[in-house]
Protein backbone atom coordinates (compact mmCIF):
# COMPACT_ATOMS: atom_id res chain seq x y z
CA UNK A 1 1.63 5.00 -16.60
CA UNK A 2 4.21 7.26 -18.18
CA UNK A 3 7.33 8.45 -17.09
CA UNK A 4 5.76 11.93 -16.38
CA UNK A 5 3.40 10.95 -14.50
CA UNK A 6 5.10 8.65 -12.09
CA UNK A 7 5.33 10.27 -8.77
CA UNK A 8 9.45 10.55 -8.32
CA UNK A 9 9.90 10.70 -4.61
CA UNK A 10 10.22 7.73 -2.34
CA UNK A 11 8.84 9.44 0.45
CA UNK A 12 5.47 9.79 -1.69
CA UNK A 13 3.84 7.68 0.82
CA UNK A 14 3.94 8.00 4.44
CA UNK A 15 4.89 5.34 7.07
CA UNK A 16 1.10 4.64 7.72
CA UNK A 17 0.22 4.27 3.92
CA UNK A 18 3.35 2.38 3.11
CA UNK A 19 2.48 0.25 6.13
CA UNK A 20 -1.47 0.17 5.15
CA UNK A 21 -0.49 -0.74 1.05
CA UNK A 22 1.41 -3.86 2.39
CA UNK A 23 -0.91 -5.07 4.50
CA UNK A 24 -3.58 -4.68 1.58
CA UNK A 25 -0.73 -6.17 -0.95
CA UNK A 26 -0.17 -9.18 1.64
CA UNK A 27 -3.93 -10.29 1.36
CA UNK A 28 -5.14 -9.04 4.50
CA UNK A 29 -8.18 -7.65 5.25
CA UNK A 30 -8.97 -3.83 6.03
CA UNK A 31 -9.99 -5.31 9.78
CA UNK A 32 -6.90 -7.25 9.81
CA UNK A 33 -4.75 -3.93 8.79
CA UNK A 34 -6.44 -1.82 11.24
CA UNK A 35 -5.78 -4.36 14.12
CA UNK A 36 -2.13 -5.12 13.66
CA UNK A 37 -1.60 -1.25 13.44
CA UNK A 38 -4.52 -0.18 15.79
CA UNK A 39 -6.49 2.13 13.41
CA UNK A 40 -9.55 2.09 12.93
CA UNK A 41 -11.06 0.26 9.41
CA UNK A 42 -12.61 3.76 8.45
CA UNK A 43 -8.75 4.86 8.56
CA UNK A 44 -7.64 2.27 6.58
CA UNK A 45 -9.62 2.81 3.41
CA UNK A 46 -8.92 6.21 4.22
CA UNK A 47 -5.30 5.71 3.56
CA UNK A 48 -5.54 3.17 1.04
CA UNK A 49 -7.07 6.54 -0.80
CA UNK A 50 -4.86 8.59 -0.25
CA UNK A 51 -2.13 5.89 -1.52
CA UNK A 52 -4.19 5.71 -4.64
CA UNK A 53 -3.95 9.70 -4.98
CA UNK A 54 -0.37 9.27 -4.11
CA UNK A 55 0.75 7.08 -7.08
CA UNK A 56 -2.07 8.33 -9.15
CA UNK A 57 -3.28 4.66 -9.45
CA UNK A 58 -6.76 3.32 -10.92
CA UNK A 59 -6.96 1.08 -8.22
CA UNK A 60 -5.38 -0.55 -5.86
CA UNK A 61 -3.89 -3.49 -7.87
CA UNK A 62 -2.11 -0.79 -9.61
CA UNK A 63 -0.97 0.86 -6.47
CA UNK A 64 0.70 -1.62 -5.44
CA UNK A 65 2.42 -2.74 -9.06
CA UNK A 66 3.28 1.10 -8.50
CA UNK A 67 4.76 1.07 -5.53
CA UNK A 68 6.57 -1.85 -6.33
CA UNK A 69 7.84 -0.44 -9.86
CA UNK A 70 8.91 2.94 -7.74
CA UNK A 71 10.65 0.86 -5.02
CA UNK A 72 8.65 1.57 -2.34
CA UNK A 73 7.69 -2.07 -1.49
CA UNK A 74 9.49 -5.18 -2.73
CA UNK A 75 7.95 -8.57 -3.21
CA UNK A 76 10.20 -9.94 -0.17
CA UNK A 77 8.07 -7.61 1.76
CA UNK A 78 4.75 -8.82 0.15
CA UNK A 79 5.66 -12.77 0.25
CA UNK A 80 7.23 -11.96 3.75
CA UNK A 81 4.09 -11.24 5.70
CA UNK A 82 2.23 -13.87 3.65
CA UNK A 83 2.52 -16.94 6.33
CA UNK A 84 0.66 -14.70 8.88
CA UNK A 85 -2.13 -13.75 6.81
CA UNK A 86 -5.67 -16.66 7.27
C-alpha cells in the first residue's frame, strides 16, 4: 500500500475496533473477543469490517501489518495479551 493511500489519522479506528483488531491480532477467537468485551460475535466481525474499510486492507492479516505500520497497535500489545489466549 502506497503512501496515498494509507489512511493518515490515528484515530482511524475507534476504541472498539482498535480493541476488536488486537484481540483478532492476539490469536483469539471472534467468541473469545466478544466475551472479554461483551459484544456479541455478530459485532465482532462487524467491526473487524469496518477495520478492514478503515485501513483499506485486503484482509485482515494486512489490517493488522497496517495498523501496526500506522502505529496504532505495537507488537508489545500483540505479544502482551498472548499468555491469556488457549
Amino acid at each position: 500500500m502506497s503512501r496515498k493511500q494509507r489512511p493518515r489519522d490515528k484515530d482511524v479506528l475507534s476504541p472498539l475496533q482498535s480493541a476488536v483488531l488486537l484481540g483478532h491480532a492476539r490469536g483469539e477467537q471472534p467468541s473469545q473477543i466478544a466475551d472479554h468485551l461483551q459484544i456479541g460475535v455478530r459485532d465482532v466481525r462487524l467491526h473487524l469490517r469496518a477495520v478492514l474499510v478503515a485501513l483499506k486492507a485486503a484482509n485482515t492479516t494486512h489490517a493488522v501489518g497496517v495498523a501496526c505500520a500506522l502505529g496504532l497497535l505495537s507488537s508489545s500489545d500483540i505479544l502482551e495479551g498472548e499468555r491469556h489466549v488457549r
